[in-house]
N, C-alpha and C. Protein backbone atom coordinates (compact mmCIF):
# COMPACT_ATOMS: atom_id res chain seq x y z
N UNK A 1 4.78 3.34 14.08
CA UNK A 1 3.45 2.80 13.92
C UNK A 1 3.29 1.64 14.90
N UNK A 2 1.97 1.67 15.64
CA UNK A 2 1.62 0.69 16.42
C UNK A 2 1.53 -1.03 15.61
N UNK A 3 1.97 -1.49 16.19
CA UNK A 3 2.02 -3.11 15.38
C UNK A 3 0.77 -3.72 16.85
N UNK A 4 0.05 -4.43 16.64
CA UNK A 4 -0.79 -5.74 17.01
C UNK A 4 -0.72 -6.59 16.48
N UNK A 5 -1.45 -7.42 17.09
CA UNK A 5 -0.85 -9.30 16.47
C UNK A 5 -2.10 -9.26 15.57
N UNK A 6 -3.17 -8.42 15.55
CA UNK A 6 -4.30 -8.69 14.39
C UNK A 6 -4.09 -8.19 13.14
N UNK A 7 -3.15 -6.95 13.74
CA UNK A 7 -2.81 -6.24 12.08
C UNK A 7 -1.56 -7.19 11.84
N UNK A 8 -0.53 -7.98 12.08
CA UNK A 8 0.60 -8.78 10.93
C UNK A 8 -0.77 -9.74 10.58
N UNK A 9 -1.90 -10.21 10.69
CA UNK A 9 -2.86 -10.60 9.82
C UNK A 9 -3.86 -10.07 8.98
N UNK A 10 -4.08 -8.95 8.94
CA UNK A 10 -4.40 -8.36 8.28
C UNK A 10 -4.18 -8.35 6.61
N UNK A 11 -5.19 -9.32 5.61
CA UNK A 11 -5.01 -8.98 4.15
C UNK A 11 -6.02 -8.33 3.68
N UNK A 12 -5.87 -7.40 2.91
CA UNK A 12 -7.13 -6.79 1.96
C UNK A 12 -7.13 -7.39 0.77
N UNK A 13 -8.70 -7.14 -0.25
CA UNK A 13 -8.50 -7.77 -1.18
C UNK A 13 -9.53 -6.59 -2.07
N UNK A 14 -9.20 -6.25 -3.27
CA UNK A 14 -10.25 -5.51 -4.15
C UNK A 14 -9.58 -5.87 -5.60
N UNK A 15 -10.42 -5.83 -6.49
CA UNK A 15 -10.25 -6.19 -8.02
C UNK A 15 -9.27 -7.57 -8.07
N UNK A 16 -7.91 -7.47 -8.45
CA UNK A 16 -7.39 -8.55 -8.61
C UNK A 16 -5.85 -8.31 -7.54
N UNK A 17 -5.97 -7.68 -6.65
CA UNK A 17 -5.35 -6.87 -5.84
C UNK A 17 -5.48 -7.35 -4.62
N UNK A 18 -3.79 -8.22 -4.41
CA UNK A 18 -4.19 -8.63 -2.68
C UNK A 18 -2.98 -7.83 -1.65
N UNK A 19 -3.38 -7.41 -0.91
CA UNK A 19 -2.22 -6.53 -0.29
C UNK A 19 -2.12 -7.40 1.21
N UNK A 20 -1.20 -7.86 1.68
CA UNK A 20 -0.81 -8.43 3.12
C UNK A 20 0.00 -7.50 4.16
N UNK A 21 -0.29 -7.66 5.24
CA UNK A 21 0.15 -6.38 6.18
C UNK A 21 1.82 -7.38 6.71
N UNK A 22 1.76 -8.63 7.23
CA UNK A 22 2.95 -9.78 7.35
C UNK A 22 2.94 -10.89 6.48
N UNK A 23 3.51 -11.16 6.21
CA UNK A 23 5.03 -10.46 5.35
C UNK A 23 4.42 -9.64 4.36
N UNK A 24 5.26 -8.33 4.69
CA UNK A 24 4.87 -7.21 3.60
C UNK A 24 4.51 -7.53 2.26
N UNK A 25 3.15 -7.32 1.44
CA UNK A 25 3.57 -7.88 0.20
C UNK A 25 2.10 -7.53 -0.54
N UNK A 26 2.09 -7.16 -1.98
CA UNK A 26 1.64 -6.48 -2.75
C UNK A 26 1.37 -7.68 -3.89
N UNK A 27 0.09 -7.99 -4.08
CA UNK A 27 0.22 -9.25 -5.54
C UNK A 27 -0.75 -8.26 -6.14
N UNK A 28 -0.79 -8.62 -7.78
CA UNK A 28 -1.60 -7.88 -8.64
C UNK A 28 -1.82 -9.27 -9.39
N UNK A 29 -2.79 -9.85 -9.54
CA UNK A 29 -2.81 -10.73 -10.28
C UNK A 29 -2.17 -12.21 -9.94
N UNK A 30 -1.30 -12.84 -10.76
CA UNK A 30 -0.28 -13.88 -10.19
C UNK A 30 0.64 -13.20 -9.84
N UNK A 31 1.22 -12.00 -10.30
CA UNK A 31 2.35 -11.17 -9.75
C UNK A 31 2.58 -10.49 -8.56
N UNK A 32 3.82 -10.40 -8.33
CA UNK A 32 4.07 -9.88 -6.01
C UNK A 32 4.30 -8.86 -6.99
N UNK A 33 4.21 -7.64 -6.45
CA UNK A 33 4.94 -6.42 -6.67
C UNK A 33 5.69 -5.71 -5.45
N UNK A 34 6.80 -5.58 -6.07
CA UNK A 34 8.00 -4.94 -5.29
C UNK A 34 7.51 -3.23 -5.03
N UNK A 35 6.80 -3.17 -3.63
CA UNK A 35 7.01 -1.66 -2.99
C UNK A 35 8.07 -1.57 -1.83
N UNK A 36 8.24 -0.17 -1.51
CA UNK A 36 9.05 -0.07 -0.51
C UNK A 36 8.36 -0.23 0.64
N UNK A 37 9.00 -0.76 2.05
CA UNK A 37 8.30 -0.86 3.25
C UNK A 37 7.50 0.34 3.66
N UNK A 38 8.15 1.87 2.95
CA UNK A 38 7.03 3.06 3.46
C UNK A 38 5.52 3.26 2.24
N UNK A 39 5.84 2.70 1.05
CA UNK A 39 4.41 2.68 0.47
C UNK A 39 3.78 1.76 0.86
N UNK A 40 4.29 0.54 1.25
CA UNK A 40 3.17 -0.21 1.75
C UNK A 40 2.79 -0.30 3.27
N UNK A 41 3.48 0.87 3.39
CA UNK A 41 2.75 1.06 5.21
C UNK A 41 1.51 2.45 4.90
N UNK A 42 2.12 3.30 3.99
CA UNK A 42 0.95 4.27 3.49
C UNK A 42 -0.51 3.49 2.61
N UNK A 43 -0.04 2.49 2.00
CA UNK A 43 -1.09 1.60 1.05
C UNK A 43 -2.22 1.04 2.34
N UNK A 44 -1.12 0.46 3.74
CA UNK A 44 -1.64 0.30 5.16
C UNK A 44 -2.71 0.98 5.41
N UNK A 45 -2.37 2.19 5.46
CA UNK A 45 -3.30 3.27 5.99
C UNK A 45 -4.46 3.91 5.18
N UNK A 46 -4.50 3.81 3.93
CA UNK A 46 -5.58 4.10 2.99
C UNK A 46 -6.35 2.98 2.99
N UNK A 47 -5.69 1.89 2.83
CA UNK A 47 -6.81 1.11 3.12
C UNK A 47 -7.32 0.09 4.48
N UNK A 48 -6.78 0.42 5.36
CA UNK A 48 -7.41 0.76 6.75
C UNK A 48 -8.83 1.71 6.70
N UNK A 49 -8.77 2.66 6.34
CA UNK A 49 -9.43 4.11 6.31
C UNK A 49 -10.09 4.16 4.96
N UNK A 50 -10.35 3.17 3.69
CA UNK A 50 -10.86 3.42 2.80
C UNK A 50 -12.10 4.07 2.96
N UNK A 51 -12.20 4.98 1.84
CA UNK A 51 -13.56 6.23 1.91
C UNK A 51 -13.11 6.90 2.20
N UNK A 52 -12.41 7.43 3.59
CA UNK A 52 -12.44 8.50 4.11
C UNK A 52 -11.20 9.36 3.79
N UNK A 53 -11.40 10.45 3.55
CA UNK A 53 -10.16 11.77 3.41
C UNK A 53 -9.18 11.30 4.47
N UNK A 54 -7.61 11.23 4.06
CA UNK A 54 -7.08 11.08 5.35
C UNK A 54 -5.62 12.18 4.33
N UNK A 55 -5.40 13.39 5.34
CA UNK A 55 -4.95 14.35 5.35
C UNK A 55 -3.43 14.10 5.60
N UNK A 56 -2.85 14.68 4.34
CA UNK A 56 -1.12 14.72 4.15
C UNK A 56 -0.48 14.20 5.41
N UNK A 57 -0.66 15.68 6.20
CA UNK A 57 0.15 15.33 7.44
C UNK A 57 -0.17 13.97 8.47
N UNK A 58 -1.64 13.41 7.99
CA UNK A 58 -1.55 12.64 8.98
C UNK A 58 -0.72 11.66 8.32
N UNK A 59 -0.79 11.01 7.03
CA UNK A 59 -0.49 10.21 6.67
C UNK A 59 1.79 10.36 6.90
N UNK A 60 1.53 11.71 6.81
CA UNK A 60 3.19 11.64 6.89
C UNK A 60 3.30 11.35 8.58
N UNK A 61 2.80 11.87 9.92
CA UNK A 61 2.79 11.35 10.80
C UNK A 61 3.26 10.54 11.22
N UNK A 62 1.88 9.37 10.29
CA UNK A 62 1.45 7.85 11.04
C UNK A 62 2.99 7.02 10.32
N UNK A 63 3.25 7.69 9.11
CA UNK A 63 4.63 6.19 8.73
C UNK A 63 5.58 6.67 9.01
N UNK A 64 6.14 8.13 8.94
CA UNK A 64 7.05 8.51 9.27
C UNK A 64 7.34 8.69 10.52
N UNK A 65 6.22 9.37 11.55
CA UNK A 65 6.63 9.82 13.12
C UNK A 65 6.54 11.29 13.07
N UNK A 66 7.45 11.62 13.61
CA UNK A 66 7.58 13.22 13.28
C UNK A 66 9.14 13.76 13.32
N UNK A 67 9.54 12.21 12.25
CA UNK A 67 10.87 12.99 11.93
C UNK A 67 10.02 13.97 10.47
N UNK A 68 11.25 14.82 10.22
CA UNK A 68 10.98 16.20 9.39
C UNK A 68 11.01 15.45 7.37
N UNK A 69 10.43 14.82 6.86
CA UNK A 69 9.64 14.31 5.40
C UNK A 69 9.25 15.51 5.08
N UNK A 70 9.67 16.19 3.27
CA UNK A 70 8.88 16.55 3.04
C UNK A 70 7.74 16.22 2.13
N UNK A 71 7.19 17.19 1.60
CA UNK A 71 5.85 16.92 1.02
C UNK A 71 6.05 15.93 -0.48
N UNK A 72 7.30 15.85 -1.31
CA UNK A 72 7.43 15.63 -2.53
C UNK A 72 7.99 14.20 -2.13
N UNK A 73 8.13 13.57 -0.97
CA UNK A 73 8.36 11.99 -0.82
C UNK A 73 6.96 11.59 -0.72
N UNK A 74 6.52 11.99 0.05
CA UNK A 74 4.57 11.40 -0.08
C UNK A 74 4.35 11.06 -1.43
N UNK A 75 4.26 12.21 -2.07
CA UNK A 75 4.05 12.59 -3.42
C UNK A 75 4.74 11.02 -4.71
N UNK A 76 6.01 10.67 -4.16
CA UNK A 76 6.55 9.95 -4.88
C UNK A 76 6.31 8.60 -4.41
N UNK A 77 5.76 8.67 -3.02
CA UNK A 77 5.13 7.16 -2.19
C UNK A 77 4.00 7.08 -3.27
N UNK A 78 3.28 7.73 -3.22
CA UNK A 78 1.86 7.95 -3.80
C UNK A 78 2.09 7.40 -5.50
N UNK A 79 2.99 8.07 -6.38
CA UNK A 79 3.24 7.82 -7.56
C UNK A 79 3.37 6.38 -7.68
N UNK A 80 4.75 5.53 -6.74
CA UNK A 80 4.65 4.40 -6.55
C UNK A 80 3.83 3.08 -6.58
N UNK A 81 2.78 3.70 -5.46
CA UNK A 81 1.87 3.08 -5.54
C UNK A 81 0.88 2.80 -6.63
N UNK A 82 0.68 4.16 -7.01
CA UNK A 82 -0.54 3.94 -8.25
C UNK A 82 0.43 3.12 -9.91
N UNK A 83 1.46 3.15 -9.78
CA UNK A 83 1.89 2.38 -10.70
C UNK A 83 1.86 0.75 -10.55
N UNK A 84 2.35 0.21 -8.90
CA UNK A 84 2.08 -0.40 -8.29
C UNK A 84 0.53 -1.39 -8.79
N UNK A 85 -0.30 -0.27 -8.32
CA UNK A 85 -1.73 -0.93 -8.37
C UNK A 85 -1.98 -0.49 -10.04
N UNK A 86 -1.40 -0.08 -10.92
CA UNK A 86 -1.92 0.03 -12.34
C UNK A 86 -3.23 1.49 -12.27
N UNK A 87 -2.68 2.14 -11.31
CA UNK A 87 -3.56 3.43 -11.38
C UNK A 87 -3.06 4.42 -12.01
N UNK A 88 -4.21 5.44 -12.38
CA UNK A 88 -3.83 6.81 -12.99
C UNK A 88 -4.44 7.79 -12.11
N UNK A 89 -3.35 9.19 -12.20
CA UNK A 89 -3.66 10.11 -11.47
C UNK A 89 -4.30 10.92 -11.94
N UNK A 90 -4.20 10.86 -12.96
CA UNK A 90 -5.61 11.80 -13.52
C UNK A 90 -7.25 11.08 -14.06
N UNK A 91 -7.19 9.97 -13.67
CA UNK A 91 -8.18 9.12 -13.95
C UNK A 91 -7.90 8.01 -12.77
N UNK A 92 -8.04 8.36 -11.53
CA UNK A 92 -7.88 7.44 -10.37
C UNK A 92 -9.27 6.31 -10.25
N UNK A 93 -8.59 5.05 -10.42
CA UNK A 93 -9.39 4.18 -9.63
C UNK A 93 -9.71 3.55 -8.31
N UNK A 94 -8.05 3.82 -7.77
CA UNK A 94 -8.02 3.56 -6.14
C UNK A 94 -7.78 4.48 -5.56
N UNK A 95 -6.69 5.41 -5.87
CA UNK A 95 -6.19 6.51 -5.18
C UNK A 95 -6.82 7.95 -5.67
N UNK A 96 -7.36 8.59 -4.86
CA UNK A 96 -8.01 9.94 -5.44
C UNK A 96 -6.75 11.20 -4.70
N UNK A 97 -6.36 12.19 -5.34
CA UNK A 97 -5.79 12.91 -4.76
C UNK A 97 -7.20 14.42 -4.66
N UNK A 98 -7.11 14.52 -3.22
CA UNK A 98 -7.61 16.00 -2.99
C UNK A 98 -6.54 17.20 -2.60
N UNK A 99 -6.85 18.01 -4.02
CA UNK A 99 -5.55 18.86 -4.23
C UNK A 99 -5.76 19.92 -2.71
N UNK A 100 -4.73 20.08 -2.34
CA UNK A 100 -4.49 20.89 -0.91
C UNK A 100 -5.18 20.42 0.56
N UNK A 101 -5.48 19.06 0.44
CA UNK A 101 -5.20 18.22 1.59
C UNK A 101 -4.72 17.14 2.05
N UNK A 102 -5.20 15.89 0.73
CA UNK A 102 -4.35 14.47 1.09
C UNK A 102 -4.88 13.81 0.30
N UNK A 103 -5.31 12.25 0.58
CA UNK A 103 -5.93 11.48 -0.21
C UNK A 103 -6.76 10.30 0.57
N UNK A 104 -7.66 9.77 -0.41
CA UNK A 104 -8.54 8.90 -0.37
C UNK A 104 -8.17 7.27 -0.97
N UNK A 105 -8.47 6.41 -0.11
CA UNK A 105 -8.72 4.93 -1.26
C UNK A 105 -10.09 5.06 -1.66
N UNK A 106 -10.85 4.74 -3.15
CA UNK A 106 -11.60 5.28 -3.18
C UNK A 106 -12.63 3.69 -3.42
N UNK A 107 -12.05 2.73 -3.49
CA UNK A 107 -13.01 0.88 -3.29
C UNK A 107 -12.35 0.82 -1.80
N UNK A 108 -14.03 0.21 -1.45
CA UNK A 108 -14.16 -0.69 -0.24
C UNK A 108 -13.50 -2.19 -0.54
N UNK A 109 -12.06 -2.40 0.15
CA UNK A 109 -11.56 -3.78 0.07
C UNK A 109 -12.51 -4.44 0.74
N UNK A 110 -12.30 -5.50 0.60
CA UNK A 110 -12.11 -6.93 1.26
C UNK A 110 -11.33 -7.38 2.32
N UNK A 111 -12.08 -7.26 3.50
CA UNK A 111 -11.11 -7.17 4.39
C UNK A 111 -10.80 -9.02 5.02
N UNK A 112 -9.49 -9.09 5.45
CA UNK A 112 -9.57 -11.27 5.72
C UNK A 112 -8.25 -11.19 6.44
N UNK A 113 -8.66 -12.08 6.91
CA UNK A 113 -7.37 -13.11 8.26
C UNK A 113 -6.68 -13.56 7.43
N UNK A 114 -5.37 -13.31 7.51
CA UNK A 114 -4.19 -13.66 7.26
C UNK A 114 -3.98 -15.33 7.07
N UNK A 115 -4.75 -15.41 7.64
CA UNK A 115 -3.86 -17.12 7.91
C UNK A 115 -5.12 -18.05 6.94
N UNK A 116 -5.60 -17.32 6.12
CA UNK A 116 -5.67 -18.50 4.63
C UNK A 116 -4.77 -18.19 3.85
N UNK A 117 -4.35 -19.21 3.98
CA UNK A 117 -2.97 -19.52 2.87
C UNK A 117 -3.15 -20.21 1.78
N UNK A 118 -4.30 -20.47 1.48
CA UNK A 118 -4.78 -21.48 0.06
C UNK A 118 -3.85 -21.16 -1.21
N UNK A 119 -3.40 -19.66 -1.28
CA UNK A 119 -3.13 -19.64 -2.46
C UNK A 119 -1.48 -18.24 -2.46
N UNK A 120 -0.94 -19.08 -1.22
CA UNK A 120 0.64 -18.50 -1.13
C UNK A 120 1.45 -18.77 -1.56
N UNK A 121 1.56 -20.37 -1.54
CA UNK A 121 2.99 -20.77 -2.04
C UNK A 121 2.94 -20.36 -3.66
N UNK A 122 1.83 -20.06 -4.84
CA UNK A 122 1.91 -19.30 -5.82
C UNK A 122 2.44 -17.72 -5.87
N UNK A 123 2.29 -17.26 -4.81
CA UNK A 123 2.60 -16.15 -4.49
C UNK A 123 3.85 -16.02 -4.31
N UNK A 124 4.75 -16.98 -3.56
CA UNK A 124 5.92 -16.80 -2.86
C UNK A 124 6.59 -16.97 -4.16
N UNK A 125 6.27 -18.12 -5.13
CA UNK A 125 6.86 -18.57 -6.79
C UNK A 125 7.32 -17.59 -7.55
N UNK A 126 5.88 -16.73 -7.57
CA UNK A 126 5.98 -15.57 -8.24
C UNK A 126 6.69 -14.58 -8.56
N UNK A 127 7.58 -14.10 -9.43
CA UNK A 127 8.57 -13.17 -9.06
C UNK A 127 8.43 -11.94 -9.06
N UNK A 128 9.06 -10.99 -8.13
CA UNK A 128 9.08 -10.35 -7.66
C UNK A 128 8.63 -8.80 -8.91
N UNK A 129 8.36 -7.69 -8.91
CA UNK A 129 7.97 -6.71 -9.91
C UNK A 129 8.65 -5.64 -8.85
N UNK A 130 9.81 -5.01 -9.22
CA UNK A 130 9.98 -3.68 -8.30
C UNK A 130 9.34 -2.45 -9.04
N UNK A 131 8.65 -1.85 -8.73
CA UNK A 131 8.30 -0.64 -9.04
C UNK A 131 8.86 1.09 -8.51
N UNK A 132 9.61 0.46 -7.38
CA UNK A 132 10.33 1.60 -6.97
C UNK A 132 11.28 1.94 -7.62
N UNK A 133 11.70 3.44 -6.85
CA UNK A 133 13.12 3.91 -7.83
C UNK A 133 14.28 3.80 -7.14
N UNK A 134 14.17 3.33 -5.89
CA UNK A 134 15.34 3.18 -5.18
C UNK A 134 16.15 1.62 -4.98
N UNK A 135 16.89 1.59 -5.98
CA UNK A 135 17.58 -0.10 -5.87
C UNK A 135 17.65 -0.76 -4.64
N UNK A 136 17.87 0.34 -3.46
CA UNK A 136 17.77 -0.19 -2.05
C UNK A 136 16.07 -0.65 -1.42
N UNK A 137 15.62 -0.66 -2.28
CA UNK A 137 13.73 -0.43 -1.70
C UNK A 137 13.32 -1.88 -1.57
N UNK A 138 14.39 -2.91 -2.22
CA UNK A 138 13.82 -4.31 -2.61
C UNK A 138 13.83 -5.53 -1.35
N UNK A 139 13.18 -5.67 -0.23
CA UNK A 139 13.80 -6.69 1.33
C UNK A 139 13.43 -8.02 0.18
N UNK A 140 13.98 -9.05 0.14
CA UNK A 140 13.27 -10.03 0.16
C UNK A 140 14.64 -11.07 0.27
C-alpha cells in the first residue's frame, strides 16, 4: 500500500468511533481497541471509499498485494472488525456485506487532520481491548 505524508494524518470519525491511520489505532468510546495491522488497513480502505461497493478482490489486492490470501481471512478481517466497531452482520450498521462481491462502509465519517491532539493523551491511558484471535496481532 502506497503511504503519503497526508494519509499517516489521516483520522476518521463517525458515532463514537475514532479510527487514526498513524499510529495505527481504533478508539470506541474512551476505549483503544486492539485490531490487527491488516484490519485496520482494510477498516483504511472502507472508509477511504465509504458508500461505495469496493469488491473482495480489490480489497484483498490493496492490503495484501498479490501475494495468494484466501477468501476466509477477509472474511475473518471483516468479523474482526465488526466486533471491533460493535457491529452485526446480520443487522449491519457500518459494514454491509454484498453476498458474491465485497463490501461497503455504509456512514459517511468524519473526515480530520491528524494533528489535533486535544484528546490523545486519554487515548494513549486507555487500555488497550484486543479483539483479535491471534495473540501475535497485539504491536504496542
Amino acid at each position: 500500500m502506497q503511504e503519503h505524508s497526508r494519509d499517516h494524518e489521516k483520522v476518521f470519525r463517525f458515532d463514537d468511533v475514532e479510527v487514526r491511520a498513524r499510529p495505527i489505532g481504533v478508539r470506541r468510546g474512551d476505549r483503544m481497541i486492539g485490531v490487527e495491522p491488516k484490519a485496520h488497513a482494510v477498516l483504511m480502505v472502507l472508509l477511504n471509499r465509504a458508500g461505495e461497493a469496493i469488491e473482495r478482490e480489490t480489497l484483498l489486492d490493496t492490503v495484501w498485494g498479490h501475494r495468494h490470501v484466501t477468501p476466509s481471512v477477509l472474511n475473518r478481517i471483516v468479523a474482526q472488525l465488526r466486533r471491533a466497531l460493535g457491529d452485526d452482520a446480520s443487522n449491519p450498521r457500518y459494514i454491509q456485506t454484498l453476498h458474491g462481491r465485497g463490501y461497503r462502509f455504509m456512514v459517511q465519517p468524519q473526515r480530520l487532520e491528524g494533528d489535533d491532539e486535544s484528546d490523545a493523551p486519554a487515548a494513549a491511558a486507555a487500555p488497550a481491548v484486543d479483539v483479535g484471535n491471534d495473540p501475535t496481532s497485539r504491536h504496542h
